[in-house]
N, C-alpha and C. Protein backbone atom coordinates (compact mmCIF):
# COMPACT_ATOMS: atom_id res chain seq x y z
N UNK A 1 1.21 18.82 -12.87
CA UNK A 1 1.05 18.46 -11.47
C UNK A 1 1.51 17.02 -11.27
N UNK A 2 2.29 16.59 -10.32
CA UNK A 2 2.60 15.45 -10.06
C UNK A 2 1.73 14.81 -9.30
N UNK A 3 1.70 13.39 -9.21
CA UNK A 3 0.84 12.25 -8.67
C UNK A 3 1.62 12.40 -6.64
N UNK A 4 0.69 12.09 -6.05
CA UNK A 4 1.50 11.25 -4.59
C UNK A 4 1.43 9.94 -4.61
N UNK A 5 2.43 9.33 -4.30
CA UNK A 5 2.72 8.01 -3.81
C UNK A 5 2.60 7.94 -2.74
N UNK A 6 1.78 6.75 -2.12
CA UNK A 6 1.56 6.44 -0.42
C UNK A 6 3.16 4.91 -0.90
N UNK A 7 3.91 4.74 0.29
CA UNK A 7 4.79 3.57 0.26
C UNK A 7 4.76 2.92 1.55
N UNK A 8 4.45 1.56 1.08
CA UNK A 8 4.26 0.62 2.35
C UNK A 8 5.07 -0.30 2.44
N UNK A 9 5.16 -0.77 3.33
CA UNK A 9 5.89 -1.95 3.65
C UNK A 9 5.02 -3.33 4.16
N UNK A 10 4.71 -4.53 3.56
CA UNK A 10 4.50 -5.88 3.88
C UNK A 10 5.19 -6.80 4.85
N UNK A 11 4.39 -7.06 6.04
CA UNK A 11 5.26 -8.14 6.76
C UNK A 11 4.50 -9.27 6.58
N UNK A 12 5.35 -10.58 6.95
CA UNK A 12 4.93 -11.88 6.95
C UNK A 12 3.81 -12.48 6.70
N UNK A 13 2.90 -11.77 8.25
CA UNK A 13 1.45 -11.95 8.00
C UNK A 13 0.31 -11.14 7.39
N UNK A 14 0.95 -10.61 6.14
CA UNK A 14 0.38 -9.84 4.95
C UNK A 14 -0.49 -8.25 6.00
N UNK A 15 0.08 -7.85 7.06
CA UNK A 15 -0.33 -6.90 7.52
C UNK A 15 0.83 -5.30 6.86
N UNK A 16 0.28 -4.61 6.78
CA UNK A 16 0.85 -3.64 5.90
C UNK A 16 0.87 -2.15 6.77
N UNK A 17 2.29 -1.42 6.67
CA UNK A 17 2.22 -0.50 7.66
C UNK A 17 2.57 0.73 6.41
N UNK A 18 2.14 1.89 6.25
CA UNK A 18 2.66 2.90 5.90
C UNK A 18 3.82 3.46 6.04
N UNK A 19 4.52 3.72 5.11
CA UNK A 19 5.38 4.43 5.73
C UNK A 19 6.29 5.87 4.81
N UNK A 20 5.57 6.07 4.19
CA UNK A 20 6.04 7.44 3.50
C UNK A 20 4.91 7.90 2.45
N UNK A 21 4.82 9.19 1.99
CA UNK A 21 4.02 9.42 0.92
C UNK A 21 5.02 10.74 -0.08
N UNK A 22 5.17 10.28 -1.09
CA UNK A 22 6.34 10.97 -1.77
C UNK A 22 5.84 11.50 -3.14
N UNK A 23 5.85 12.75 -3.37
CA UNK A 23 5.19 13.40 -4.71
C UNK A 23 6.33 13.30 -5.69
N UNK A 24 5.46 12.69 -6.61
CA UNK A 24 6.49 12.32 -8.43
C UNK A 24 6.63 10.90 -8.35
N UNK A 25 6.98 10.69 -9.80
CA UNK A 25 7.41 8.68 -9.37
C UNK A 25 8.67 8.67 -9.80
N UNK A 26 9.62 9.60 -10.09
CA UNK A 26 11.02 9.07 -9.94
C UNK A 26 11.47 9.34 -8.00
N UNK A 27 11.00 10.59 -7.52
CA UNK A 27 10.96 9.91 -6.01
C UNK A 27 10.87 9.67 -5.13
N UNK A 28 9.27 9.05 -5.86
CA UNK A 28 8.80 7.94 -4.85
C UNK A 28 9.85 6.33 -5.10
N UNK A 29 9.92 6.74 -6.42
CA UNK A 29 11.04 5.31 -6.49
C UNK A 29 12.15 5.23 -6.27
N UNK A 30 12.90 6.27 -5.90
CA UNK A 30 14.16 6.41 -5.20
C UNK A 30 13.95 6.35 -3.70
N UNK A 31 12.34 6.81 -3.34
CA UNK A 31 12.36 6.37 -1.39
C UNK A 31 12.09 5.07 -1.31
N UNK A 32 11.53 4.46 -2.51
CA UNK A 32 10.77 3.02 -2.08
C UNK A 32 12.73 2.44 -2.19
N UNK A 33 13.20 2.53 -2.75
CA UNK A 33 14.63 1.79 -2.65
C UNK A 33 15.08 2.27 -1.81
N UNK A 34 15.59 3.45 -0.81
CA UNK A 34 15.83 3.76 0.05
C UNK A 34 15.31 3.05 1.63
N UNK A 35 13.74 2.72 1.55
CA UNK A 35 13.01 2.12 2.29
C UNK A 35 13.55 0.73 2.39
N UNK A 36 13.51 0.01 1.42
CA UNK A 36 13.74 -1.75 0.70
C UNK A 36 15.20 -1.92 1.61
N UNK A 37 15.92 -0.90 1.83
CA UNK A 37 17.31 -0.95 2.57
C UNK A 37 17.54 -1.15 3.70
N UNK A 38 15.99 -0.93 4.14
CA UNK A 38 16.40 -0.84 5.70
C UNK A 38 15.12 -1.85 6.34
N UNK A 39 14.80 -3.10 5.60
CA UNK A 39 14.43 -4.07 6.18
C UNK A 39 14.70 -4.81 4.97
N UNK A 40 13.72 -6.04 5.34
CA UNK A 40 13.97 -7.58 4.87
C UNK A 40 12.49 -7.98 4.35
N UNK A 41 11.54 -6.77 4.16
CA UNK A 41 10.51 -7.04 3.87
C UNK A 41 10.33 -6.60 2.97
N UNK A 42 8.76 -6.56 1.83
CA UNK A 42 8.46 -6.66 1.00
C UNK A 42 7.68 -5.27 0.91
N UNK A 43 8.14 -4.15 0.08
CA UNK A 43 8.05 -2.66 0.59
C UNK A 43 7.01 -2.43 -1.81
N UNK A 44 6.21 -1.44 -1.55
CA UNK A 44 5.94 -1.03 -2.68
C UNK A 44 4.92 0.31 -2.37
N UNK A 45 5.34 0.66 -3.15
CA UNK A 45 4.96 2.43 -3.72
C UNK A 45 3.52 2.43 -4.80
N UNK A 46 2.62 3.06 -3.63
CA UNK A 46 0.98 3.05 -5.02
C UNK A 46 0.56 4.27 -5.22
N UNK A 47 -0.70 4.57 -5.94
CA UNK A 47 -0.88 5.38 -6.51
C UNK A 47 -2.35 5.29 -5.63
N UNK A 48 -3.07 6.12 -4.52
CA UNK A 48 -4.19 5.55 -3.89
C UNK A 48 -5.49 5.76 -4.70
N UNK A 49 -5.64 6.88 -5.45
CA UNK A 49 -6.42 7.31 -6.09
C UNK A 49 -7.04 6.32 -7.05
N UNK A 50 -5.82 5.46 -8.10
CA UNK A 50 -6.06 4.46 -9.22
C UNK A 50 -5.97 3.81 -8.81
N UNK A 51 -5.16 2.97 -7.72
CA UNK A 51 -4.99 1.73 -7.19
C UNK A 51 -3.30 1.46 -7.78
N UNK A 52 -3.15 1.93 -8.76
CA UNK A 52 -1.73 1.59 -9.56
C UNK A 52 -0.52 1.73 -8.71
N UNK A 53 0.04 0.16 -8.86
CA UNK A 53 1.52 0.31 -7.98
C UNK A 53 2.39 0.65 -9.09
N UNK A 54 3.73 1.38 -8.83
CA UNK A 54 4.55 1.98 -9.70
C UNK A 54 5.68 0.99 -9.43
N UNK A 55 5.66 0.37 -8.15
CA UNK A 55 7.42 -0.07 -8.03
C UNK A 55 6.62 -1.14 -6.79
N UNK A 56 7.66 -2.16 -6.69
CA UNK A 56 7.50 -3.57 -5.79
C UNK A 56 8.72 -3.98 -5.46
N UNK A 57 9.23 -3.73 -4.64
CA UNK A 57 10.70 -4.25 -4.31
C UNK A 57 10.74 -5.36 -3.10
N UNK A 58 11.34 -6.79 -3.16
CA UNK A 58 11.40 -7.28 -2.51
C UNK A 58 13.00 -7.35 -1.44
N UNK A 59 12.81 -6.82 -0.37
CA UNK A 59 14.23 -6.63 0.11
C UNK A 59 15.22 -8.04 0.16
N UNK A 60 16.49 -7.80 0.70
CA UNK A 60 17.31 -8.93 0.95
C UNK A 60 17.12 -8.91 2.16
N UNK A 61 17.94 -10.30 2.45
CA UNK A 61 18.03 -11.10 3.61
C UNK A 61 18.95 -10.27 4.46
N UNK A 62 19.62 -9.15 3.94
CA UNK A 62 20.66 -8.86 4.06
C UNK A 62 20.71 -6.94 5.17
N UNK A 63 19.23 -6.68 5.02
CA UNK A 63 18.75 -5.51 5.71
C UNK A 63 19.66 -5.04 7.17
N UNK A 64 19.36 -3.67 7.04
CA UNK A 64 19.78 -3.68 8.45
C UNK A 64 20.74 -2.58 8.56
């Protein structure tokens, strides 16, 4: 049985929005990079149950 990943995204003022929940961790880690693409913020993929983050990607300046 595979794990779910909840994946969020971090803005500025450390407020945090949801934004996908993806079963397996190869991908959830192919949406959390998919996600990281389409802003400039600070996006990571957890595990809610353990608390365990699998992946932390900090985007570029370059989003969009």
């Amino acid at each position: 049985m595979q794990n779910e990943f909840d994946l969020f995204e971090t803005f500025p003022d450390h407020s945090l929005v949801w934004r996908s929940c993806v079963r397996g961790t190869e991908p959830a880690l192919a949406k959390l990079e998919a996600i990281s693409k389409l802003t400039t913020n600070e996006c990571f993929a957890i595990h809610i149950d353990t608390k365990t983050i699998i992946g932390k990607v900090q985007a570029s300046s370059t989003a969009g």
